[in-house]
N, C-alpha and C. Protein backbone atom coordinates (compact mmCIF):
# COMPACT_ATOMS: atom_id res chain seq x y z
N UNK A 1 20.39 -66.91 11.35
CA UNK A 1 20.81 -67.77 12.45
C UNK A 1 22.31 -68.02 12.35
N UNK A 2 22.91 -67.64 13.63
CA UNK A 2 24.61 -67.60 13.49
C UNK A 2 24.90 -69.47 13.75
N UNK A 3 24.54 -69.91 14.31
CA UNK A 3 24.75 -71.72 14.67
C UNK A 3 23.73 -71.97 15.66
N UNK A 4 24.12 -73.39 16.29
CA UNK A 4 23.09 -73.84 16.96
C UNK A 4 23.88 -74.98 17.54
N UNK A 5 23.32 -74.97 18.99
CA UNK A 5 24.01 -75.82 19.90
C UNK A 5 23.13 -76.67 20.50
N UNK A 6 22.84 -77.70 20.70
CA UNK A 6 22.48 -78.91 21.43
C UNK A 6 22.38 -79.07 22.56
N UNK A 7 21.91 -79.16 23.38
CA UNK A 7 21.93 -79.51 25.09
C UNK A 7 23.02 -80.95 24.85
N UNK A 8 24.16 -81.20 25.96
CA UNK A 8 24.71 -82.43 25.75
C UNK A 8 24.52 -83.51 26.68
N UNK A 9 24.33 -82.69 27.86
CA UNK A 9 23.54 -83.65 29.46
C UNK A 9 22.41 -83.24 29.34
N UNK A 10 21.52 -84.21 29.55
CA UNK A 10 19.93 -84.07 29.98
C UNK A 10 20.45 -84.19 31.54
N UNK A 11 19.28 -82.98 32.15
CA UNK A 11 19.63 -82.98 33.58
C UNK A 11 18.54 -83.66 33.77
N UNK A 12 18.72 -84.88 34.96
CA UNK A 12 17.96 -85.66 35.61
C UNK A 12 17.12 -86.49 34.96
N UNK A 13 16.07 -85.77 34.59
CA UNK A 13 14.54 -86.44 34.85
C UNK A 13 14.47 -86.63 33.20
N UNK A 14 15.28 -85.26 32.60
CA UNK A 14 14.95 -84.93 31.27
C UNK A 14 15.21 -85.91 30.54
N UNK A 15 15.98 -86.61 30.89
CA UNK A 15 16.70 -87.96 30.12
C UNK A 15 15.70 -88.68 30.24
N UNK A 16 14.47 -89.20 30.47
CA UNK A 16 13.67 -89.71 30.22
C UNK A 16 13.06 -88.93 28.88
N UNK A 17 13.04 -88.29 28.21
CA UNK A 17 12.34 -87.60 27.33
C UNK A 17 13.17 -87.22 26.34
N UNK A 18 14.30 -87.27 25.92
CA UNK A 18 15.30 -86.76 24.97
C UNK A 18 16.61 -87.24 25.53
N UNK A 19 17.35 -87.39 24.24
CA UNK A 19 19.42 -87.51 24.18
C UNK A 19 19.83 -86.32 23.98
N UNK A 20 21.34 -86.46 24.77
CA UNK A 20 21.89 -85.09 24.44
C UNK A 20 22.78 -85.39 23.27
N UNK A 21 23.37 -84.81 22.67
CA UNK A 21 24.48 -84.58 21.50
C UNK A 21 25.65 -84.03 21.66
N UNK A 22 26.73 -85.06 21.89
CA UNK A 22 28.28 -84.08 22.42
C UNK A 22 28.11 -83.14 20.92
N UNK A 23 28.85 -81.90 21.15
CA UNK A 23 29.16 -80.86 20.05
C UNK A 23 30.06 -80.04 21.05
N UNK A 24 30.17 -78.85 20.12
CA UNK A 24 31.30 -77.88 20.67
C UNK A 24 30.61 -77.00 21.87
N UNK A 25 29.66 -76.65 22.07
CA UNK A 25 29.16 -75.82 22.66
C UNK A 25 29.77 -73.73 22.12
N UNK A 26 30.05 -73.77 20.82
CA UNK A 26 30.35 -72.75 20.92
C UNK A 26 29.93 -72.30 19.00
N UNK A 27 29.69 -70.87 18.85
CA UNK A 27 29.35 -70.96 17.45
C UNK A 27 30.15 -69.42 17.06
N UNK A 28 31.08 -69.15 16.46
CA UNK A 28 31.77 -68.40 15.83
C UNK A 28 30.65 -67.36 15.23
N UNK A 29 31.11 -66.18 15.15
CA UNK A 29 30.29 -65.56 14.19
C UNK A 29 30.98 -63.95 14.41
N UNK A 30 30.61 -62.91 13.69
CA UNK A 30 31.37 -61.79 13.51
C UNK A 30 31.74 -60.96 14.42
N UNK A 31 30.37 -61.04 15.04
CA UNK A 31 30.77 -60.67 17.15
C UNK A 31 32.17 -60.85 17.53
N UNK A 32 32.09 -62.41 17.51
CA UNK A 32 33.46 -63.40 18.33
C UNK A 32 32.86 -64.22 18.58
N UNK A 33 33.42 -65.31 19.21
CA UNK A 33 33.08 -66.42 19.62
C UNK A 33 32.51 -66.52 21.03
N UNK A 34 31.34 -66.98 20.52
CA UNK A 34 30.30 -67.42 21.80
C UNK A 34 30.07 -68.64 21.98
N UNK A 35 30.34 -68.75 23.53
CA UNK A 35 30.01 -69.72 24.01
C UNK A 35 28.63 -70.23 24.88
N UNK A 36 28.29 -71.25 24.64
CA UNK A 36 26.50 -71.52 25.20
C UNK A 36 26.46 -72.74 26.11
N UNK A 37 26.36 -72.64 27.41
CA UNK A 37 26.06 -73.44 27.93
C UNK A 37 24.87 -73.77 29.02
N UNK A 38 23.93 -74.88 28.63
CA UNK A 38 22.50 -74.96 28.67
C UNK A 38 22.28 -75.52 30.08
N UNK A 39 21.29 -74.92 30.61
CA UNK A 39 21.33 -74.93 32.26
C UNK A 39 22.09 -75.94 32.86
N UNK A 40 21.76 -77.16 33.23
CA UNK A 40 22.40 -78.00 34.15
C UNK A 40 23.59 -78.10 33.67
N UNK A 41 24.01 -77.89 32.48
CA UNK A 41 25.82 -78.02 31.84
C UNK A 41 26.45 -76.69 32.83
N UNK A 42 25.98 -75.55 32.93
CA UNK A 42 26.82 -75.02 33.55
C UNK A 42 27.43 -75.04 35.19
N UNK A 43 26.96 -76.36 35.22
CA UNK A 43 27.56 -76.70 36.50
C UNK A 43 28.62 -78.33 36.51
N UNK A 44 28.32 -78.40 35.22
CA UNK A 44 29.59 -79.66 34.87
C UNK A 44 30.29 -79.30 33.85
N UNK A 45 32.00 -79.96 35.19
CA UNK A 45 33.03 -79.52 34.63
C UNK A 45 33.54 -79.83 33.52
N UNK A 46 32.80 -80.96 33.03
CA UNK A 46 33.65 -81.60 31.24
C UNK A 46 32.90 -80.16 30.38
N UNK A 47 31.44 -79.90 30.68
CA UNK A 47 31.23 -78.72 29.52
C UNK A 47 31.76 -77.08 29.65
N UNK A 48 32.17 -77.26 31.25
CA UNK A 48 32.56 -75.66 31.28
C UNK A 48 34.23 -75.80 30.74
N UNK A 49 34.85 -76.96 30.63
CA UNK A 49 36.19 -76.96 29.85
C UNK A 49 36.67 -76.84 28.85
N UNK A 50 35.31 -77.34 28.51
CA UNK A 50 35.13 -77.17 26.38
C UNK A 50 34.76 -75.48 26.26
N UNK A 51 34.41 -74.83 27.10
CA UNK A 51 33.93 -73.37 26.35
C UNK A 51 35.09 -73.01 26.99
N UNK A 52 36.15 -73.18 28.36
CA UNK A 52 36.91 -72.25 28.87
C UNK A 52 38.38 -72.63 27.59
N UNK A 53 38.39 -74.04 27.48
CA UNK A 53 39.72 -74.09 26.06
C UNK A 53 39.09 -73.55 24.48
N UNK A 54 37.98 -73.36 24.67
CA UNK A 54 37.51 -72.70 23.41
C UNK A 54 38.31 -71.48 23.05
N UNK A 55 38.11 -70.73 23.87
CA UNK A 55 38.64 -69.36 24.66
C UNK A 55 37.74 -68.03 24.13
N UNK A 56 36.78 -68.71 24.20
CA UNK A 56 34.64 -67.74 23.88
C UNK A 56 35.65 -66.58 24.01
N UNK A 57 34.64 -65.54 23.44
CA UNK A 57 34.69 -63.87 23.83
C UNK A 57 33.78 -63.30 24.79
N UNK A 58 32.32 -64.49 24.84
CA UNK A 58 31.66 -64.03 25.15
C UNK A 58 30.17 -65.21 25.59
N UNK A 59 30.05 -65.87 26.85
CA UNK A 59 29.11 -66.73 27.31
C UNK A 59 27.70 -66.38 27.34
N UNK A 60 27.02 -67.24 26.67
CA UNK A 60 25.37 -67.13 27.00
C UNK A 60 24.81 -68.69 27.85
N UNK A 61 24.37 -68.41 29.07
CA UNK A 61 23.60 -69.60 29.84
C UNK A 61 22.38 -69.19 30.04
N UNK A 62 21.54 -70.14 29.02
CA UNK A 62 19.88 -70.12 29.52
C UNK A 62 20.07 -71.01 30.15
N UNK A 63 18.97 -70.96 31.25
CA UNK A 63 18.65 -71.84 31.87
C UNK A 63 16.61 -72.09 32.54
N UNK A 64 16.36 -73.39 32.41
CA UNK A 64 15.17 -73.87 32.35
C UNK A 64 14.95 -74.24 33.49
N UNK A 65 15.37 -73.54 34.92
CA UNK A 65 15.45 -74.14 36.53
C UNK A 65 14.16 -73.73 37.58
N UNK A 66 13.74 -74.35 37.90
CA UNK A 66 12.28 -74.10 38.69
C UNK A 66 13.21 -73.93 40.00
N UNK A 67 12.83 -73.39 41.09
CA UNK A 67 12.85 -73.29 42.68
C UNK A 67 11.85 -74.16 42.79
N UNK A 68 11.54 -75.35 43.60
CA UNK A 68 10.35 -76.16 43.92
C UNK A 68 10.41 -75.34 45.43
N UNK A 69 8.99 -75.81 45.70
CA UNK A 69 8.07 -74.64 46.90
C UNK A 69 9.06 -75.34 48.18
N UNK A 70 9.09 -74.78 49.55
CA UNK A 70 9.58 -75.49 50.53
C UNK A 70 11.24 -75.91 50.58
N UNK A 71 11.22 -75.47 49.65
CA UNK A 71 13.29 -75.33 49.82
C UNK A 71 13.68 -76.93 49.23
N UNK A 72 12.47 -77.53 48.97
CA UNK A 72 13.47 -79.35 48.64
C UNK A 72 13.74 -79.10 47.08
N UNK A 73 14.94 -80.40 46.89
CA UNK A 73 15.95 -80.42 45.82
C UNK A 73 16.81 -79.89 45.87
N UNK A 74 17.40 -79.59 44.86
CA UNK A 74 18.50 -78.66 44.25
C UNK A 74 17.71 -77.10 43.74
N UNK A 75 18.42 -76.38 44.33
CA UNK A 75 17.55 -74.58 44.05
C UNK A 75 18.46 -74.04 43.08
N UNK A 76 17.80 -73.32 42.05
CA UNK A 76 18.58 -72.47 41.43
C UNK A 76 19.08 -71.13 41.75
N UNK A 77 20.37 -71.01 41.41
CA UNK A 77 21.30 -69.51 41.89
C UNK A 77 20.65 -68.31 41.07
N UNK A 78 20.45 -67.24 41.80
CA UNK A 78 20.33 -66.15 40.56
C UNK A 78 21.09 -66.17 39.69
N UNK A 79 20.81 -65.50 38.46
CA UNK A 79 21.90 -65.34 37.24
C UNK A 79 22.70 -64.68 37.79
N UNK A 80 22.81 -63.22 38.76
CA UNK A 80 23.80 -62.63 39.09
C UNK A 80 25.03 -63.90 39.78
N UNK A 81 24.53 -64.70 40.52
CA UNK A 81 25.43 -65.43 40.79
C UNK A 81 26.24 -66.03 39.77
N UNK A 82 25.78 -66.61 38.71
CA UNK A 82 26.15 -67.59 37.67
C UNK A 82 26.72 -66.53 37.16
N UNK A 83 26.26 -65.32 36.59
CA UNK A 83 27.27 -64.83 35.57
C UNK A 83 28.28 -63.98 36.46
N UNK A 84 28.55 -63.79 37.47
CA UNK A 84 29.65 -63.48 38.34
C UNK A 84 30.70 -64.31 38.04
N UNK A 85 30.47 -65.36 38.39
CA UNK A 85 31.34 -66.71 38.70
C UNK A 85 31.76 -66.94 37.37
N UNK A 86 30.98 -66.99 36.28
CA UNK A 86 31.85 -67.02 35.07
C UNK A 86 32.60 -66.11 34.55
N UNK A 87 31.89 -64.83 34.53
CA UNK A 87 32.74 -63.76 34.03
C UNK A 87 33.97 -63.57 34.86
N UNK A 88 34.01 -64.12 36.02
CA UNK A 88 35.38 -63.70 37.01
C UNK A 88 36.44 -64.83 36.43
N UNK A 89 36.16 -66.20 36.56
CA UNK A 89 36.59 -67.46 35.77
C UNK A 89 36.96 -67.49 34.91
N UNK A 90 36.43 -66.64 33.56
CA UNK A 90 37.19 -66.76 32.36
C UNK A 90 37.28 -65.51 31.95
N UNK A 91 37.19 -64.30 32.21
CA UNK A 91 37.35 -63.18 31.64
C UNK A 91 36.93 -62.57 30.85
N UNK A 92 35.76 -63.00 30.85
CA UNK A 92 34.74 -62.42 29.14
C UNK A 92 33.45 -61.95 29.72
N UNK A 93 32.20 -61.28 29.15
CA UNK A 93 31.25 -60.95 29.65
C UNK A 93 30.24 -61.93 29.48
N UNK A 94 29.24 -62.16 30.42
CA UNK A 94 28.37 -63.44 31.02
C UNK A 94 26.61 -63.12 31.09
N UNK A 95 25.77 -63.70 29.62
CA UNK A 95 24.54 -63.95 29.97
C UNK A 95 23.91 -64.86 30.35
N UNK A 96 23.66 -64.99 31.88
CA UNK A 96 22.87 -65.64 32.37
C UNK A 96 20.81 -65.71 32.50
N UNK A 97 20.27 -66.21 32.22
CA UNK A 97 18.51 -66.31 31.86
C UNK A 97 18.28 -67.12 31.87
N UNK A 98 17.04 -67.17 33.11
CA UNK A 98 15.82 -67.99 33.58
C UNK A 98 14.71 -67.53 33.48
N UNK A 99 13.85 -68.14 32.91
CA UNK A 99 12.53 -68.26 33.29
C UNK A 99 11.49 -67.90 33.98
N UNK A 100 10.38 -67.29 34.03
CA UNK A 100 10.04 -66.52 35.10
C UNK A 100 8.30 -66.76 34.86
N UNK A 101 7.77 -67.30 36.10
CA UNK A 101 6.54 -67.87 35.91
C UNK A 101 6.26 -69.13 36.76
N UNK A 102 5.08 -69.56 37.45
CA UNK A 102 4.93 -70.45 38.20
C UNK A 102 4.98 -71.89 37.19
N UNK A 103 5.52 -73.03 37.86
CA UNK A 103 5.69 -74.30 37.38
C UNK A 103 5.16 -75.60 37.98
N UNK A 104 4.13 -76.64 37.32
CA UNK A 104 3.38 -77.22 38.13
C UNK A 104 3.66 -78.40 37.06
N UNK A 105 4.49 -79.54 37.19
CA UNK A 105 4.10 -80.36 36.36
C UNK A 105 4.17 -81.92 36.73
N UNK A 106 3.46 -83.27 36.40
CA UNK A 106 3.70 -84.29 36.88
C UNK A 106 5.64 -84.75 36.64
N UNK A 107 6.05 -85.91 37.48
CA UNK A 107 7.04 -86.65 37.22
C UNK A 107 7.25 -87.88 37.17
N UNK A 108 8.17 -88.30 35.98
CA UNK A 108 8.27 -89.76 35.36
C UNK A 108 8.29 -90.42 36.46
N UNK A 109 7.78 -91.43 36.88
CA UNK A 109 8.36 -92.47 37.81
C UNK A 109 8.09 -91.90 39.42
N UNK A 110 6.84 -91.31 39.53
CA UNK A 110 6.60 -91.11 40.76
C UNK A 110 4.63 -90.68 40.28
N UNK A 111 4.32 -91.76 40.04
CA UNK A 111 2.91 -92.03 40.04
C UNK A 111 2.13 -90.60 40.70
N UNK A 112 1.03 -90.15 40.10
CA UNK A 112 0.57 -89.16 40.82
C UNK A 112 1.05 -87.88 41.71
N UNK A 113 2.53 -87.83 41.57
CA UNK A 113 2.92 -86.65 42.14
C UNK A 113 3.21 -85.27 41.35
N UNK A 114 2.61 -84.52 41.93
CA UNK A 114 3.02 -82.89 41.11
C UNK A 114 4.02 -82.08 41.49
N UNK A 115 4.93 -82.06 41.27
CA UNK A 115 6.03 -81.05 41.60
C UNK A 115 5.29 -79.72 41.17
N UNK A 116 5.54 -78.93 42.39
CA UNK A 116 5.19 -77.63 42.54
C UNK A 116 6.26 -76.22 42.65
N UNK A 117 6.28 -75.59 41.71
CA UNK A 117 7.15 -74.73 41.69
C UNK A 117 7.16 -73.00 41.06
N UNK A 118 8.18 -72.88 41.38
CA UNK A 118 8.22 -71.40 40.51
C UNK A 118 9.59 -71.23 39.53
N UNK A 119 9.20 -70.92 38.82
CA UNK A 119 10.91 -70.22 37.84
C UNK A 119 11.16 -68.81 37.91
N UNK A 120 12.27 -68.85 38.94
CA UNK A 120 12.71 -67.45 39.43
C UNK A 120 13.09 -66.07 38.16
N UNK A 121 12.95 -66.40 37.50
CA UNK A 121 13.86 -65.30 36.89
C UNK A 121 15.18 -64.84 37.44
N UNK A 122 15.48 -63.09 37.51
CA UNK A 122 16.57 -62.88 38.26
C UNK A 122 17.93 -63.28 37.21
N UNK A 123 17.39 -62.91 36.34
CA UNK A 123 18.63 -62.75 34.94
C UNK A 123 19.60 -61.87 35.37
N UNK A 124 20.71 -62.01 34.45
CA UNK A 124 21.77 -61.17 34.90
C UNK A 124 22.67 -60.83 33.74
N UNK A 125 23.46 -59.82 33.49
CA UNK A 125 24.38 -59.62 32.51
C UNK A 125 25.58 -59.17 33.13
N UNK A 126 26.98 -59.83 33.30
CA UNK A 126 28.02 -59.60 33.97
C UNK A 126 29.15 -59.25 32.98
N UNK A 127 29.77 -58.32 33.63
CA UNK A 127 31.42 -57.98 32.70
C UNK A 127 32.13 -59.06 32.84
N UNK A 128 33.12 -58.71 32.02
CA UNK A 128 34.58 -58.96 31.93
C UNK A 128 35.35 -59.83 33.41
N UNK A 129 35.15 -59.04 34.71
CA UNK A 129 35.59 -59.20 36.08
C UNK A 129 34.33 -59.25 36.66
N UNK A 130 33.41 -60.18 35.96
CA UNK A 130 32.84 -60.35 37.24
C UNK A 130 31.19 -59.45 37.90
N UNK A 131 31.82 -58.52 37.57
CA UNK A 131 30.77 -57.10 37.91
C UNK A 131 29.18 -57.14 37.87
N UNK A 132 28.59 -57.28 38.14
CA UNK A 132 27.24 -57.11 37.58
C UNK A 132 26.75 -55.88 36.79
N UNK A 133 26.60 -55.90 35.16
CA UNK A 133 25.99 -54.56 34.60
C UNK A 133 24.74 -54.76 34.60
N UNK A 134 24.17 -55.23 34.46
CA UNK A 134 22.78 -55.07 34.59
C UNK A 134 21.34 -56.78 35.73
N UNK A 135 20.59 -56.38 35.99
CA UNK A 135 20.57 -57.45 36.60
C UNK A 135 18.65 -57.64 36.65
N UNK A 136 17.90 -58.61 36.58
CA UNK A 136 16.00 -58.40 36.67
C UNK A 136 16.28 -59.23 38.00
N UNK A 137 14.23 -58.55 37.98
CA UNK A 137 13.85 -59.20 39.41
C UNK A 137 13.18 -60.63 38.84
N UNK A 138 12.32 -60.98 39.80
CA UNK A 138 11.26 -61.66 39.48
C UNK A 138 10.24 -61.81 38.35
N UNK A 139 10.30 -60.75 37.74
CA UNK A 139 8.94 -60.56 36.86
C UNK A 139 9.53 -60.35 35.19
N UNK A 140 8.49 -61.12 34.55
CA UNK A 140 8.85 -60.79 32.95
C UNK A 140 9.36 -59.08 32.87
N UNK A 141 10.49 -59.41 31.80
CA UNK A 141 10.95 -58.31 31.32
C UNK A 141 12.33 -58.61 30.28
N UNK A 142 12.82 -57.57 30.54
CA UNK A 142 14.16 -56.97 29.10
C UNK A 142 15.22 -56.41 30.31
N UNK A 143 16.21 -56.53 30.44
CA UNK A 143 17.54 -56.23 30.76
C UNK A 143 18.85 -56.04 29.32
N UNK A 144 19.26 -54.92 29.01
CA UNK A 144 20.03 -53.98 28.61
C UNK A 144 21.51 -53.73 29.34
N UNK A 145 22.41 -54.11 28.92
CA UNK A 145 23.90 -53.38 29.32
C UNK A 145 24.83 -53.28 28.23
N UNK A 146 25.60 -52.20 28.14
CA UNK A 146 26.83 -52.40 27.25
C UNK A 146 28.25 -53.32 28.06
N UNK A 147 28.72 -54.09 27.33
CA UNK A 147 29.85 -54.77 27.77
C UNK A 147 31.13 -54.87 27.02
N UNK A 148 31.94 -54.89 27.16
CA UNK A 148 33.15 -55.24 26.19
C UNK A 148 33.73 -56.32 26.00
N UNK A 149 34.27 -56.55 24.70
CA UNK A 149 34.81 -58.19 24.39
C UNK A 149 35.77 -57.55 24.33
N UNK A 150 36.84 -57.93 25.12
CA UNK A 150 38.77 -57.56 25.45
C UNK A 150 39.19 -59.12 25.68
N UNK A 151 39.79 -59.12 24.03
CA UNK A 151 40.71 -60.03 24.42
C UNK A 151 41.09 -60.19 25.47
N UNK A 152 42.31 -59.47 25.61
CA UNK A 152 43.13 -58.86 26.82
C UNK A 152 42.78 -59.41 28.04
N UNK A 153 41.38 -59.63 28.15
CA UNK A 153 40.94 -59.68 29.37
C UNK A 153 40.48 -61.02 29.76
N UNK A 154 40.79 -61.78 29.10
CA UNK A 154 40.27 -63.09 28.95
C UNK A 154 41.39 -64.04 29.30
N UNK A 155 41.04 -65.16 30.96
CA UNK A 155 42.28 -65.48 31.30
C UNK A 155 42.62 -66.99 30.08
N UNK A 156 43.31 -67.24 30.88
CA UNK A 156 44.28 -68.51 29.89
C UNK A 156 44.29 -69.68 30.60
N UNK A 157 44.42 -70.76 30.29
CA UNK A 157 44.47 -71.83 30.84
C UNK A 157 43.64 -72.02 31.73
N UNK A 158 42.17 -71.86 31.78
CA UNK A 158 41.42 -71.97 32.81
C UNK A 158 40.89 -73.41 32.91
N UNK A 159 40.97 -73.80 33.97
CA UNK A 159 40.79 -75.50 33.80
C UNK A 159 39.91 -75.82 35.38
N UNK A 160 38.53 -76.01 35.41
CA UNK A 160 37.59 -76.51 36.28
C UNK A 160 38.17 -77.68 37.04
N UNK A 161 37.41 -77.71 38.00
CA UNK A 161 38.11 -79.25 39.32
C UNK A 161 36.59 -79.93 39.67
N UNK A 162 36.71 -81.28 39.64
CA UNK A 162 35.72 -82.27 40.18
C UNK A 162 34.85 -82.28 38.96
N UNK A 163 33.82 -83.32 39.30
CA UNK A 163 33.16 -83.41 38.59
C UNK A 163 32.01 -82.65 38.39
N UNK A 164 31.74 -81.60 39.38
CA UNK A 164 30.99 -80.10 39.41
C UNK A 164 31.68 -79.37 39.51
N UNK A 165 31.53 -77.85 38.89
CA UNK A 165 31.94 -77.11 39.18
C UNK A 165 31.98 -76.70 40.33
N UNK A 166 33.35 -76.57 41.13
CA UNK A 166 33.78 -75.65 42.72
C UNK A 166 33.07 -74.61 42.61
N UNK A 167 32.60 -74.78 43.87
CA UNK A 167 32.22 -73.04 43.86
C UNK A 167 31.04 -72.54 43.75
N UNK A 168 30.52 -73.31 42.70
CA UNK A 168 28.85 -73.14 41.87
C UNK A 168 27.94 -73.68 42.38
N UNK A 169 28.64 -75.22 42.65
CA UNK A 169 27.31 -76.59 42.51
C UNK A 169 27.00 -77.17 44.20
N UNK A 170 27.44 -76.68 45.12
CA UNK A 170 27.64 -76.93 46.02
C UNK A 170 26.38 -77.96 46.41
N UNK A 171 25.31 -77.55 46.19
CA UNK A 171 23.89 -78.38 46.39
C UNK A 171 23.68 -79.38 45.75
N UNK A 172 24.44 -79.18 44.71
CA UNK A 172 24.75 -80.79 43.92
C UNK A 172 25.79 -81.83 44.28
N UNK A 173 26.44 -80.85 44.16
CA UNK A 173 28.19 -81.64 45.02
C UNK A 173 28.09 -82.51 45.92
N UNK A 174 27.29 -82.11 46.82
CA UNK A 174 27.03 -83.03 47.90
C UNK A 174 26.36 -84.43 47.97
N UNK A 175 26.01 -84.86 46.70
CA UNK A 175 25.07 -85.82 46.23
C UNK A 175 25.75 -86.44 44.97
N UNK A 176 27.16 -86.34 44.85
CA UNK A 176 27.39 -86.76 43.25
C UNK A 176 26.89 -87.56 42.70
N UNK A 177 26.03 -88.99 43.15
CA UNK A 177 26.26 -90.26 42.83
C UNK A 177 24.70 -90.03 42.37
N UNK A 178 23.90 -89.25 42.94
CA UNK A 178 22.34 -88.69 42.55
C UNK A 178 22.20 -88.74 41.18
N UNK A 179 22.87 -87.64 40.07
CA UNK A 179 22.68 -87.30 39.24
C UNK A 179 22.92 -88.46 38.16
N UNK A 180 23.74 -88.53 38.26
CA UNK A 180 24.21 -90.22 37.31
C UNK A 180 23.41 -91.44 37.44
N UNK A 181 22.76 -91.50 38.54
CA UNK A 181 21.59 -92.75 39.02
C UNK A 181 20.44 -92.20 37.94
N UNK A 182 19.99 -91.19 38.34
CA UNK A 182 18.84 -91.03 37.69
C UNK A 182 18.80 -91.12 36.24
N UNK A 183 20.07 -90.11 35.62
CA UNK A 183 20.45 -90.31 34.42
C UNK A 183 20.59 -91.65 33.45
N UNK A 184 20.85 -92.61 34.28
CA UNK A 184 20.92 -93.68 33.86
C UNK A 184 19.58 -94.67 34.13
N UNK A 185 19.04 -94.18 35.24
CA UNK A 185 17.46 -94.56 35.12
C UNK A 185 16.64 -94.09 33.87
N UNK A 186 16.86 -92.90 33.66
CA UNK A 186 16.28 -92.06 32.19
C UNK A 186 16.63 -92.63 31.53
N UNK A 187 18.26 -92.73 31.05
CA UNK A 187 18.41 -93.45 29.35
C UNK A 187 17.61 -94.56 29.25
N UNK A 188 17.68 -95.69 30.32
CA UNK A 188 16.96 -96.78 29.94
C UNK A 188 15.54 -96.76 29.76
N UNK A 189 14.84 -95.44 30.47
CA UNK A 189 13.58 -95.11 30.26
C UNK A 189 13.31 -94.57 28.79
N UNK A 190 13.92 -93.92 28.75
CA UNK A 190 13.68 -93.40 27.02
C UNK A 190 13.85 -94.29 26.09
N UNK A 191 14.77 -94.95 26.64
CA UNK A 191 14.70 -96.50 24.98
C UNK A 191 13.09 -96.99 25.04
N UNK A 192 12.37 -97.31 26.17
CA UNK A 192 11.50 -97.99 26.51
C UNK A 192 9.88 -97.37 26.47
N UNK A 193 10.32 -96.08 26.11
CA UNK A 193 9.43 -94.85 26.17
C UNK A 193 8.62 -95.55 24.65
N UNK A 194 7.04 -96.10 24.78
CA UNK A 194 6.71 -96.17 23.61
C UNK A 194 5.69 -94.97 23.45
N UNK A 195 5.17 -94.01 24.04
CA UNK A 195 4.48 -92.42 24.11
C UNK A 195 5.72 -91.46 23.01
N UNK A 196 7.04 -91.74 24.27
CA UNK A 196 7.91 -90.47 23.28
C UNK A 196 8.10 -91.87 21.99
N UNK A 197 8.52 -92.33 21.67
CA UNK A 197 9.16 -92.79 20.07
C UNK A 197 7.45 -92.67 19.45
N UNK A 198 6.45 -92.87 19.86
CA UNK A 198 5.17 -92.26 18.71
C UNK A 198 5.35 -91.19 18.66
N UNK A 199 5.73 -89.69 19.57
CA UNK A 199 5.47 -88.69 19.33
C UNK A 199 7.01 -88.65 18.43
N UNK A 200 8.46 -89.06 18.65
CA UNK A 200 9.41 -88.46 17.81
C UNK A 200 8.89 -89.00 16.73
N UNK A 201 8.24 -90.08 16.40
CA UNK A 201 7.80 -90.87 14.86
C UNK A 201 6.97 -89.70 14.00
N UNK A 202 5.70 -89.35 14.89
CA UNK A 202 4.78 -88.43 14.70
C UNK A 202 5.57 -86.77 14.38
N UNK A 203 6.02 -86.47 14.91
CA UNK A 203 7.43 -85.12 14.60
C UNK A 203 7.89 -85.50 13.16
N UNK A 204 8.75 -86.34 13.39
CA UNK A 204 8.97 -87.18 11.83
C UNK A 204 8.63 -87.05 10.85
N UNK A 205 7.29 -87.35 10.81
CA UNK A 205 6.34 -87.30 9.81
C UNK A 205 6.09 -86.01 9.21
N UNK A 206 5.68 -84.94 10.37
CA UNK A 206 5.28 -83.72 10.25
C UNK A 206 6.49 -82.93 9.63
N UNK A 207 7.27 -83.31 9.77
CA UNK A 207 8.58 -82.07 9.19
C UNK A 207 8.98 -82.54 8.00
N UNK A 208 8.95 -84.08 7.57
CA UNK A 208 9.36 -84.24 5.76
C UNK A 208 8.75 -83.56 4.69
């Protein structure tokens, strides 16, 4: 194991169920330096600043994003999109990966309702500029490309605007004040959470 990075925003809901951990978002190793940023971070600008002054060789974004049925919420971009936009942005080559499989699960604070969904897949592996080298559909699988880490090619001073990323978040953008409400509905839910502190107690136990 080369390092290990932390989610640092819980997106939305998640913050009812776990804290994030500021850290670097990035883990050195003989490759070069990679940078990791965990789904909903790659659309906020404090974490895409920390990997763009890092100055990565090379970005990995999983991401854990359902499409809910009927077009409501916030929808997730293909990876080709995401790793376009980064690899063009900072100059390094871009793994983007989602999930792929139908998603059905209850939500905190809405009594009896099931969010109904799918997790698109539609991974992507982008160059240097942008390019798409390799790209999946819908369905479990493996995607393969060769890419190059060029210094050279990696811009400088790249510095994000707003409190979403331009360009990316547009479906979020439009709602800034959304994400922070809820978020802050969560933290106070998770202090209060006596289910999760038995199960982190119970975790606890199991790993000494």
């Amino acid at each position: 194991m080369a390092g290990k990075v932390r989610k640092e925003v819980p997106a939305s809901l998640e913050s009812y169920f776990f804290r994030g951990e500021v850290n670097s978002h990035v883990i050195d190793t003989e490759l070069g330096r990679i940078g990791i940023m965990i789904c909903y971070e790659n659309y906020l600008t404090r974490i895409a600043d920390k990997v763009a002054s890092a100055k990565v060789d090379l970005l990995l974004s999983p991401f854990s994003f359902p499409a809910l049925r009927g077009g409501t919420g916030a929808q997730p971009l293909s990876g080709s999109e995401y790793a376009a936009f980064y690899g063009a942005a900072l100059g390094v080559p871009v793994v983007a990966v989602n999930k792929v499989g139908p998603w059905r699960s209850p939500l905190p604070g809405y009594p009896g309702y099931i969010a109904d969904g799918e997790f698109p897949g539609l991974s992507a592996i982008a160059r240097s500029d942008g390019s798409i080298a390799a790209s999946a559909d819908r369905s479990a699988g493996f995607i393969v490309a060769n890419v190059r880490l060029d210094p050279g090619k990696k811009r400088q001073d790249v510095v994000f605007q707003g409190t979403f990323v331009a360009g990316l978040a547009a479906e979020i953008s439009r709602a800034t004040d959304t994400p922070s409400e809820v978020d802050d509905e969560g933290v106070a839910n998770y202090v209060k959470n006596d289910l999760r502190r038995a199960m982190a107690r119970e975790r606890a136990e199991a790993t000494r």
